[in-house]
N, C-alpha and C. Protein backbone atom coordinates (compact mmCIF):
# COMPACT_ATOMS: atom_id res chain seq x y z
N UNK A 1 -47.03 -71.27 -166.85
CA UNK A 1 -47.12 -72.47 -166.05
C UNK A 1 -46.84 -73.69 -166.93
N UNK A 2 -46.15 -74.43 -166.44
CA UNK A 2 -45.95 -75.81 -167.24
C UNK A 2 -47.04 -76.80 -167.34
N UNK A 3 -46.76 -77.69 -168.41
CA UNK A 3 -48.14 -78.09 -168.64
C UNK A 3 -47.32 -79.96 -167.36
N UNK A 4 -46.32 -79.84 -167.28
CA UNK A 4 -46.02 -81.37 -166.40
C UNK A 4 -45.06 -80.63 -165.22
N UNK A 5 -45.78 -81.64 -164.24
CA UNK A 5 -44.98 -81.32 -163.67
C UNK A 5 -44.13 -81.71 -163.15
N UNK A 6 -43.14 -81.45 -162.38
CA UNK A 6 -41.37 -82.04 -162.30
C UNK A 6 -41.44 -83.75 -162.03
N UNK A 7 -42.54 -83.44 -160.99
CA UNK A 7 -42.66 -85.19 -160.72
C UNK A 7 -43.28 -85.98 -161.95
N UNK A 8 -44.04 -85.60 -162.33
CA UNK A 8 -44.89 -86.09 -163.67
C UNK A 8 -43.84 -86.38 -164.67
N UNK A 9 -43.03 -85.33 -165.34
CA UNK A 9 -42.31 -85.16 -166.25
C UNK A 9 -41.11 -86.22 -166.20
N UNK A 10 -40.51 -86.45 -164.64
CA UNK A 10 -39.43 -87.65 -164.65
C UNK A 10 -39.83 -88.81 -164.54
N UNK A 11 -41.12 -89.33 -164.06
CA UNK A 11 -42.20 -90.59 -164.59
C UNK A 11 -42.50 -90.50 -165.87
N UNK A 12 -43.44 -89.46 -166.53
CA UNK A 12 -43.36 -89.95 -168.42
C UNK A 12 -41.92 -90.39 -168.65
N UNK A 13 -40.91 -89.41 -168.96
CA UNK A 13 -39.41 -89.39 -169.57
C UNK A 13 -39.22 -91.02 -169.25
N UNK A 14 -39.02 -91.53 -167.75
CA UNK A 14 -38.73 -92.56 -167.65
C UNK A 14 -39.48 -93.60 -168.45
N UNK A 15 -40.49 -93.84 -168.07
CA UNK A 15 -41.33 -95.34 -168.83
C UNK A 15 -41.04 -94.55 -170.36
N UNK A 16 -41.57 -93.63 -170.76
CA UNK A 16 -41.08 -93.53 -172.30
C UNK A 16 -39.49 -94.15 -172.26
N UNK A 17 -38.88 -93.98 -171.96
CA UNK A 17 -37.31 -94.58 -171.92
C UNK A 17 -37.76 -95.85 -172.04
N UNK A 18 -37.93 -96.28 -171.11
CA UNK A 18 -38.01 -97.75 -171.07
C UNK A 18 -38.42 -98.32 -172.09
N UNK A 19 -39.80 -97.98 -172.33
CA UNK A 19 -40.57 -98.48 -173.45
C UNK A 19 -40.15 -98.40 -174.88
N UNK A 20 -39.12 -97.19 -175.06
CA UNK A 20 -38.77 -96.82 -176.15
C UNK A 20 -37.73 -97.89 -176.46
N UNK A 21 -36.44 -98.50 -175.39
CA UNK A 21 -35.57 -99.13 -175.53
C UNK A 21 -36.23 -100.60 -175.60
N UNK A 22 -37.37 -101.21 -175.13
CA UNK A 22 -37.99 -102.37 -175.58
C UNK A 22 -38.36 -102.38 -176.49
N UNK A 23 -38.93 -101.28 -177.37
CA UNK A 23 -39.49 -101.57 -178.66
C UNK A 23 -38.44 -101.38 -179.38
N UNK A 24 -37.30 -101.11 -179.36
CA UNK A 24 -36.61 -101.10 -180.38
C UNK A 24 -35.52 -102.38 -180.31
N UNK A 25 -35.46 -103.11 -178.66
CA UNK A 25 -34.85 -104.66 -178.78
C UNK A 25 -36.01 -105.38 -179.51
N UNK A 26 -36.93 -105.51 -179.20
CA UNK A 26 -37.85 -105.69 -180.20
C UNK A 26 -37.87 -105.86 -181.38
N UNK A 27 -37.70 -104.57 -182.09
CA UNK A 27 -37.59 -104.65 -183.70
C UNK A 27 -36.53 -104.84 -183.78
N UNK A 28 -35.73 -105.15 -183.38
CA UNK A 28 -33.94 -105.76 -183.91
C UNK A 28 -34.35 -107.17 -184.21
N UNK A 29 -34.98 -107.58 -182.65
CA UNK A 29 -35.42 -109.12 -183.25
C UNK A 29 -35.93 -109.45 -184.11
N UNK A 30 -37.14 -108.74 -184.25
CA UNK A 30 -37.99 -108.51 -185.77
C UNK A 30 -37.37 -108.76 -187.00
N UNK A 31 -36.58 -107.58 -187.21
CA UNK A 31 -35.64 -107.39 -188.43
C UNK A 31 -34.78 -108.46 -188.27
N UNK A 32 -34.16 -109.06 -187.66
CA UNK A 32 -33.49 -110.70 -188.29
C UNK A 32 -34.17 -111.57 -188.39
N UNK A 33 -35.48 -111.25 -187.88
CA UNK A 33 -36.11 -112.47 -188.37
C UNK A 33 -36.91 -112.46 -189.73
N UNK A 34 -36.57 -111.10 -190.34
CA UNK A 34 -37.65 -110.11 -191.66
C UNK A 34 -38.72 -110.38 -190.92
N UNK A 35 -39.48 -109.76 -189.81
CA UNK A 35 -40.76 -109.93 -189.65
C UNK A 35 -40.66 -108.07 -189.39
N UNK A 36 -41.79 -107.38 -190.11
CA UNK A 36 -42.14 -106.22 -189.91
C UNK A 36 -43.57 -106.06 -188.89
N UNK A 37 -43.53 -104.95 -187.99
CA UNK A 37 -44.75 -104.93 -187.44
C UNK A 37 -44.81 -102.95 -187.67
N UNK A 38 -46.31 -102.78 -187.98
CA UNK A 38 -46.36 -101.53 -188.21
C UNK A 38 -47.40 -101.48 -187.19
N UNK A 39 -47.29 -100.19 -186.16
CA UNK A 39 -48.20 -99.71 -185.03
C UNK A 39 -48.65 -98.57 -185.34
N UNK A 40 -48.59 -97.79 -186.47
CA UNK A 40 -49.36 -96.40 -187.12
C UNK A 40 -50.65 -96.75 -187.47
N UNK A 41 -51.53 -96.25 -186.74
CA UNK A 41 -52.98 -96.17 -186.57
C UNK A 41 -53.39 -95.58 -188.00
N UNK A 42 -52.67 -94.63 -188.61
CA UNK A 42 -52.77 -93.87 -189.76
C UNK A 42 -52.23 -94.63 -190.96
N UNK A 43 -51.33 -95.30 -191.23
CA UNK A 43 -51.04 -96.22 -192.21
C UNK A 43 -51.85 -97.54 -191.98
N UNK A 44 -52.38 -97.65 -191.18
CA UNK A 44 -53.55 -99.01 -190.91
C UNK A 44 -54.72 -99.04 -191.74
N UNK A 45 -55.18 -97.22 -191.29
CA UNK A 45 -56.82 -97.34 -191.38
C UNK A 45 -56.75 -96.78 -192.84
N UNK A 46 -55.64 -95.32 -193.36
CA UNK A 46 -55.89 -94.97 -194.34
C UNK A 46 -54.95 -95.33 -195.36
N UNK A 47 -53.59 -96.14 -195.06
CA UNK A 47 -52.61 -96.32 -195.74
C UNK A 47 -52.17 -95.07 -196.35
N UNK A 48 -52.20 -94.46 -195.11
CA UNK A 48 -51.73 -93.24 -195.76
C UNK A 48 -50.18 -92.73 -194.44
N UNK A 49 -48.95 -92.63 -194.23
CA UNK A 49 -48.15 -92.26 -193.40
C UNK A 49 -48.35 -91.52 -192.29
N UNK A 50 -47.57 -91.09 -191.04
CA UNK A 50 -47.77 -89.96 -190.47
C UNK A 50 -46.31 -89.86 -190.60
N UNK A 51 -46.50 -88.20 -189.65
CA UNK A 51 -44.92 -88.23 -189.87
C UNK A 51 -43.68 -88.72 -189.45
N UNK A 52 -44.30 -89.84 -188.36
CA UNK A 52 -43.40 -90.37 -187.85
C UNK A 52 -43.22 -91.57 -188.38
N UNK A 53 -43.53 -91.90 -189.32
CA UNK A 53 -43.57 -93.26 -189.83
C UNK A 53 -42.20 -94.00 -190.24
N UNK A 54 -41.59 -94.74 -190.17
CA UNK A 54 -40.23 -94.88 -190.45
C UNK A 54 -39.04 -94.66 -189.34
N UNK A 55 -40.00 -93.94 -188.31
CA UNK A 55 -39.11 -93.93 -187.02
C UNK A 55 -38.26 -95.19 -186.30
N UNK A 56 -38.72 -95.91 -186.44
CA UNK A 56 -37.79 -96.88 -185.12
C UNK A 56 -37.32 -97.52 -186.68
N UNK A 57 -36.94 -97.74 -187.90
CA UNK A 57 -36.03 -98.14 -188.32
C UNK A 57 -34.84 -97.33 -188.99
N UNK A 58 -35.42 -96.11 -188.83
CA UNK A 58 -34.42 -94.89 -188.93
C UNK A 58 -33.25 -95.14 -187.41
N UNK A 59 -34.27 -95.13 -186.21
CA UNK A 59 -33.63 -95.42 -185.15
C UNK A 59 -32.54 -96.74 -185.59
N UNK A 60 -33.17 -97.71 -185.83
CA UNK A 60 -31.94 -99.09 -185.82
C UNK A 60 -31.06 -98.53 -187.19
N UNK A 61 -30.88 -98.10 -187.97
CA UNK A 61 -30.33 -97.67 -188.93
C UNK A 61 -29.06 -96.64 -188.50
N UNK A 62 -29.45 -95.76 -187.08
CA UNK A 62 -28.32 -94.49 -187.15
C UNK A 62 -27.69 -95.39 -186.06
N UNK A 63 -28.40 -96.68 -184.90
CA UNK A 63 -27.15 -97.49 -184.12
C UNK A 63 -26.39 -98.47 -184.56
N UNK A 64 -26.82 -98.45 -186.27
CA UNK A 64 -26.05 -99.42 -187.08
C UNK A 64 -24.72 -98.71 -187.80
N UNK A 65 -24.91 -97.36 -187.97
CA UNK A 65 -23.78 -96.55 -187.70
C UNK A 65 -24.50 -95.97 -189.80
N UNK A 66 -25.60 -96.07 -189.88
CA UNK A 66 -25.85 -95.65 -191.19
C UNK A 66 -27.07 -94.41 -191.37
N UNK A 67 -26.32 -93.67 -191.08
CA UNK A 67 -27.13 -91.90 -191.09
C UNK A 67 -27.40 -91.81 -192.14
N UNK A 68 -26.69 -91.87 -193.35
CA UNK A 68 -27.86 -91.30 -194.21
C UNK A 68 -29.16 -92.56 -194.67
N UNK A 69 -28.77 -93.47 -194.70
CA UNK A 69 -30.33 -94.41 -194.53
C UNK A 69 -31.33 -94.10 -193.70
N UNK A 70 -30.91 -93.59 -192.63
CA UNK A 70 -32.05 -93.05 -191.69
C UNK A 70 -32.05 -91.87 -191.69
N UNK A 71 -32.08 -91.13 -192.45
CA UNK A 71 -32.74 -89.92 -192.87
C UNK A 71 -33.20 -89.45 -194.08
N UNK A 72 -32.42 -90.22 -195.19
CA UNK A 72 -33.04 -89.96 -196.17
C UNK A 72 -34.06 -91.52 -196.77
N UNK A 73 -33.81 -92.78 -195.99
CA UNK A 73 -34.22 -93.87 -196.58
C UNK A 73 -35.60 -93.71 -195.69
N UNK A 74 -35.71 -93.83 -194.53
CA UNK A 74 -36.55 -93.76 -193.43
C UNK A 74 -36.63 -92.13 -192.92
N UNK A 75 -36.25 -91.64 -192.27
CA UNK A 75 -37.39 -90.45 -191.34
C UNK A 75 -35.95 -90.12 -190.23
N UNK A 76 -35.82 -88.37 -191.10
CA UNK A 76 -35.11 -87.73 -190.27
C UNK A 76 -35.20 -87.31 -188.93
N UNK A 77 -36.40 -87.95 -188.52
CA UNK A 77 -36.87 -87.68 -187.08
C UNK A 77 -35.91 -88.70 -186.28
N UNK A 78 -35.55 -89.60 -186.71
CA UNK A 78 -35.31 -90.99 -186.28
C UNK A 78 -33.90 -90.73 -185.30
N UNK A 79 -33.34 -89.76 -186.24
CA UNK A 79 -31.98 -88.87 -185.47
C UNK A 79 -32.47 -88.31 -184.38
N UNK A 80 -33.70 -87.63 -184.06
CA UNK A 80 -33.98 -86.85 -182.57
C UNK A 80 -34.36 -87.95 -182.15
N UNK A 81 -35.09 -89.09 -182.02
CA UNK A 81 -35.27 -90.07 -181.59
C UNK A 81 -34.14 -90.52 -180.63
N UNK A 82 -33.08 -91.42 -181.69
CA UNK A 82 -31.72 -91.69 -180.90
C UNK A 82 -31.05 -91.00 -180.25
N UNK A 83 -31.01 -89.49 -180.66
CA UNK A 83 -30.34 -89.05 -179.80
C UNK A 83 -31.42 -88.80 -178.03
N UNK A 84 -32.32 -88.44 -178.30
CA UNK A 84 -33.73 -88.58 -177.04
C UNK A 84 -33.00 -89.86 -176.69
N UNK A 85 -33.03 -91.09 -177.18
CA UNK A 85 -32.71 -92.88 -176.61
C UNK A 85 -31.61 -92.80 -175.23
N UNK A 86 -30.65 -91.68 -176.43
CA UNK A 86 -28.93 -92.10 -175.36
C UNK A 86 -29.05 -91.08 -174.62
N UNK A 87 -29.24 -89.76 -174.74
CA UNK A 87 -29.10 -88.54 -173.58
C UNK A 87 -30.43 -88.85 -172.34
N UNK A 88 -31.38 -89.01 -172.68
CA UNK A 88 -32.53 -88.80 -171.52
C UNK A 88 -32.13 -89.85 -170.69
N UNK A 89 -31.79 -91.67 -170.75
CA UNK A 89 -31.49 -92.30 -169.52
C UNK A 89 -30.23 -91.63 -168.78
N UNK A 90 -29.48 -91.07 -168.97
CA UNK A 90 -28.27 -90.53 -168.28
C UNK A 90 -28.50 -89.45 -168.05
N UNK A 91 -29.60 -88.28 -168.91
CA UNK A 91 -29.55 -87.01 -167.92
C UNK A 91 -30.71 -87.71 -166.48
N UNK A 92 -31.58 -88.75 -166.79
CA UNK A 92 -32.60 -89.01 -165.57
C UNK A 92 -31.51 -89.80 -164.18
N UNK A 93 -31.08 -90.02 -164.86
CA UNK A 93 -29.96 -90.70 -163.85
C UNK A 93 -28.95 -89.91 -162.96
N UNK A 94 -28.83 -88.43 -164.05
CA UNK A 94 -27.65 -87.31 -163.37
C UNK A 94 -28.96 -86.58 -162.31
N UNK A 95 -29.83 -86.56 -163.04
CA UNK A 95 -30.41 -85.66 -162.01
C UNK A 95 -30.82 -86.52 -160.69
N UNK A 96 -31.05 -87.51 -160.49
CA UNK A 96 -31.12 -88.10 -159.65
C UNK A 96 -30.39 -88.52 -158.44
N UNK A 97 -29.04 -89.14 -159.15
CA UNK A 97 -28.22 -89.06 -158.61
C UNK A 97 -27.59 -87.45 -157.97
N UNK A 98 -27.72 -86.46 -158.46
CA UNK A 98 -27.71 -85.38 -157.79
C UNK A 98 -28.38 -84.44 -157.05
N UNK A 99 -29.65 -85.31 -157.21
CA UNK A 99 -30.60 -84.59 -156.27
C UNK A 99 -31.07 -83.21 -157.27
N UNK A 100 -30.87 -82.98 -158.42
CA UNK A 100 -31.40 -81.60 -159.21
C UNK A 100 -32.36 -81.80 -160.07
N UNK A 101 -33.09 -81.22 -160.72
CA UNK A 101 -33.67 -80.84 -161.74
C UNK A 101 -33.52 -80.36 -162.86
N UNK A 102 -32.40 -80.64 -163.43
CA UNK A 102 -32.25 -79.88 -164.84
C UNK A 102 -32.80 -80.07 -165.86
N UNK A 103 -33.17 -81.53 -165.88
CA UNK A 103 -33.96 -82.20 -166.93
C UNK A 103 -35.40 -81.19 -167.04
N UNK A 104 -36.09 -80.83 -165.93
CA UNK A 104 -37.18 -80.03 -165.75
C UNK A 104 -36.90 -78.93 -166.22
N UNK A 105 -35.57 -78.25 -165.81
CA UNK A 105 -35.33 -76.74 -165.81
C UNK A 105 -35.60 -76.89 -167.60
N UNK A 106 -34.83 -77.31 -168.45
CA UNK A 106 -34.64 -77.47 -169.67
C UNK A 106 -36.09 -77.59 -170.17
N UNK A 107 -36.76 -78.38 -169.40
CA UNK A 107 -38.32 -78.21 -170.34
C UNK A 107 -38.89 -77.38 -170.35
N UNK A 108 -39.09 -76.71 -169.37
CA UNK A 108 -39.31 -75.60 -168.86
C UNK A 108 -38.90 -74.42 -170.00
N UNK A 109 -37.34 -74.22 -169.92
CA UNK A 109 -37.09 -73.56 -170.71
C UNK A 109 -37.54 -73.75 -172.41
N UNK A 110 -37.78 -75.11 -172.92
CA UNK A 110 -37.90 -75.50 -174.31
C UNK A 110 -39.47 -75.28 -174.23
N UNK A 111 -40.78 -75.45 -173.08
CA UNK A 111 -41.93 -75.14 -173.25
C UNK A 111 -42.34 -73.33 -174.08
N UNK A 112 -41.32 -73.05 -172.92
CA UNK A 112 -41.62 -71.33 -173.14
C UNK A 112 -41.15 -70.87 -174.55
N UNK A 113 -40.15 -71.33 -174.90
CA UNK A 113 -39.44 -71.16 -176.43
C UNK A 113 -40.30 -71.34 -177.35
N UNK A 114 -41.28 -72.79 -176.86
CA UNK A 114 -42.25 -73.28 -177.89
C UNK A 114 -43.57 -72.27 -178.16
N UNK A 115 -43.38 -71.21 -177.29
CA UNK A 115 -44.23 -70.04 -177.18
C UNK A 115 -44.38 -68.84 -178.37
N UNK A 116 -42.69 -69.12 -178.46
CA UNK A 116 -42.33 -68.13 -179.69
C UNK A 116 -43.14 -68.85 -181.71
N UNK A 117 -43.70 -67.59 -181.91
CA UNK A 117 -44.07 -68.31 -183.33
C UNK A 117 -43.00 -68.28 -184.53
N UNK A 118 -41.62 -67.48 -183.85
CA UNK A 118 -40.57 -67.92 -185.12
C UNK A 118 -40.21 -69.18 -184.81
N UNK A 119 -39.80 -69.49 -183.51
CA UNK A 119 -39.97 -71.16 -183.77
C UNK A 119 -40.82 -72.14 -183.83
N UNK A 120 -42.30 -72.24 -183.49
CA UNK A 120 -42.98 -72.89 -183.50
C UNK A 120 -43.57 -73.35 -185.03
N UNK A 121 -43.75 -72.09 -185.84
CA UNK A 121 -43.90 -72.05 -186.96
C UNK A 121 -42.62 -72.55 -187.83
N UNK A 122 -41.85 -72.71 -188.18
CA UNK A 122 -40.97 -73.30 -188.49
C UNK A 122 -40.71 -75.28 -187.90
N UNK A 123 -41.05 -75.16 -187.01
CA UNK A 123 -41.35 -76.78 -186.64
C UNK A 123 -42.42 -77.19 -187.40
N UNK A 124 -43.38 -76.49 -187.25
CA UNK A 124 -44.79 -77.17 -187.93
C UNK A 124 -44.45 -77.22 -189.32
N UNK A 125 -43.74 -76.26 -189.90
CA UNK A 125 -43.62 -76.56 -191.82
C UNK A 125 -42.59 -77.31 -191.94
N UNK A 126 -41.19 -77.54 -190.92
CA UNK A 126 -40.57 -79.22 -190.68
C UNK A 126 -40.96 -80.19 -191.05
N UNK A 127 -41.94 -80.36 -189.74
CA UNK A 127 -43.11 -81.73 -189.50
C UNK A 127 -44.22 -81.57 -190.60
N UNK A 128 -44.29 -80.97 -191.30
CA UNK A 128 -45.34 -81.35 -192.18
C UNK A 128 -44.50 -81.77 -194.02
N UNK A 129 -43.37 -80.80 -193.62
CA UNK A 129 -42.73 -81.68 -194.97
C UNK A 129 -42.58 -82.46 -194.92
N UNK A 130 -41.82 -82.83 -193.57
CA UNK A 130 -41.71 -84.03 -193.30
C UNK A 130 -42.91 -85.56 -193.90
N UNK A 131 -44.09 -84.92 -193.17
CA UNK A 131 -45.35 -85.54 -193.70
C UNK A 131 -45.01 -86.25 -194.92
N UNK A 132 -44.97 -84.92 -196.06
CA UNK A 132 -45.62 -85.02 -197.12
C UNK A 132 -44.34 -86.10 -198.01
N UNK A 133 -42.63 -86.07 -197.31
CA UNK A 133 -41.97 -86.50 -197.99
C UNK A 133 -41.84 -88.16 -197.68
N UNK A 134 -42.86 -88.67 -196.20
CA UNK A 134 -43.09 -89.66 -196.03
C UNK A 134 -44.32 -90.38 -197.13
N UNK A 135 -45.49 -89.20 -197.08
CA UNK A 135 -46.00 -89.95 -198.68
C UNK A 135 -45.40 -89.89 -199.42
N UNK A 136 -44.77 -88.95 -200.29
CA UNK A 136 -44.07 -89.66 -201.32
C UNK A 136 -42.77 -90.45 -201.53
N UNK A 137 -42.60 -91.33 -199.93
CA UNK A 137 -41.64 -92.07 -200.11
C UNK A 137 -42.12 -93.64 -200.51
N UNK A 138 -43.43 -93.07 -199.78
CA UNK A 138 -44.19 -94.54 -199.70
C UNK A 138 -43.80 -95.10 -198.68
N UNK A 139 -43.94 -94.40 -197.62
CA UNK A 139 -43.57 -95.07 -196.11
C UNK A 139 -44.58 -96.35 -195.87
């Protein structure tokens, strides 16, 4: 059983869209103006990274057309990020406009996958190098 459901899942996707594309007009403005704002609850309290830390300027970094800054300067996540930015408003839009569900079908299918421990396990030692290469970047 899925943990969202179809209706649920194209309401999150959406406002995450949205929200995702404001915070990152956002930090564009930011960044010409050099003003940094950090929203990691975890670099706040412990000054210590998570693993997403470095995300939305990895993001402005790969629409500035500079991949390896945003993956090796900032957070290789920043690439699933952008690419999540540009595919999800146009698949929410195809499915809509067509009256289908694929966007669902696909989670669906990527929930159950997430079932398997050759891949799940392999994400988690990803995301945790990931972690560890954000401390020692000094994110």
């Amino acid at each position: 059983m899925a943990i969202l459901t179809s209706r649920n899942l194209y309401v999150f996707v959406t406002l995450l869209s949205i929200v995702g594309w404001i915070w990152l007009v956002v930090n564009l403005f930011l960044e010409q103006h050099s003003v940094g704002v950090s929203v990691c609850l975890s670099k706040q309290i412990t000054d210590v990274p998570c693993p997403s830390c470095g995300s939305t300027r990895s993001v402005l970094s790969v629409f500035r057309g500079d991949f390896l800054e945003a993956i090796f300067r900032w957070n290789p996540l920043g690439i699933v990020v952008s690419l999540a930015l540009m595919i999800l408003p146009i698949w929410l839009i195809y499915d809509f406009l067509t009256k289908k569900q694929t966007l669902y079908q696909k989670y669906i299918t990527a929930e159950n996958l997430l079932k398997n421990p050759y891949l799940y396990i392999p994400l988690f030692i990803f995301l945790a190098l990931n972690w560890i290469w954000n401390i020692y970047k000094g994110l």
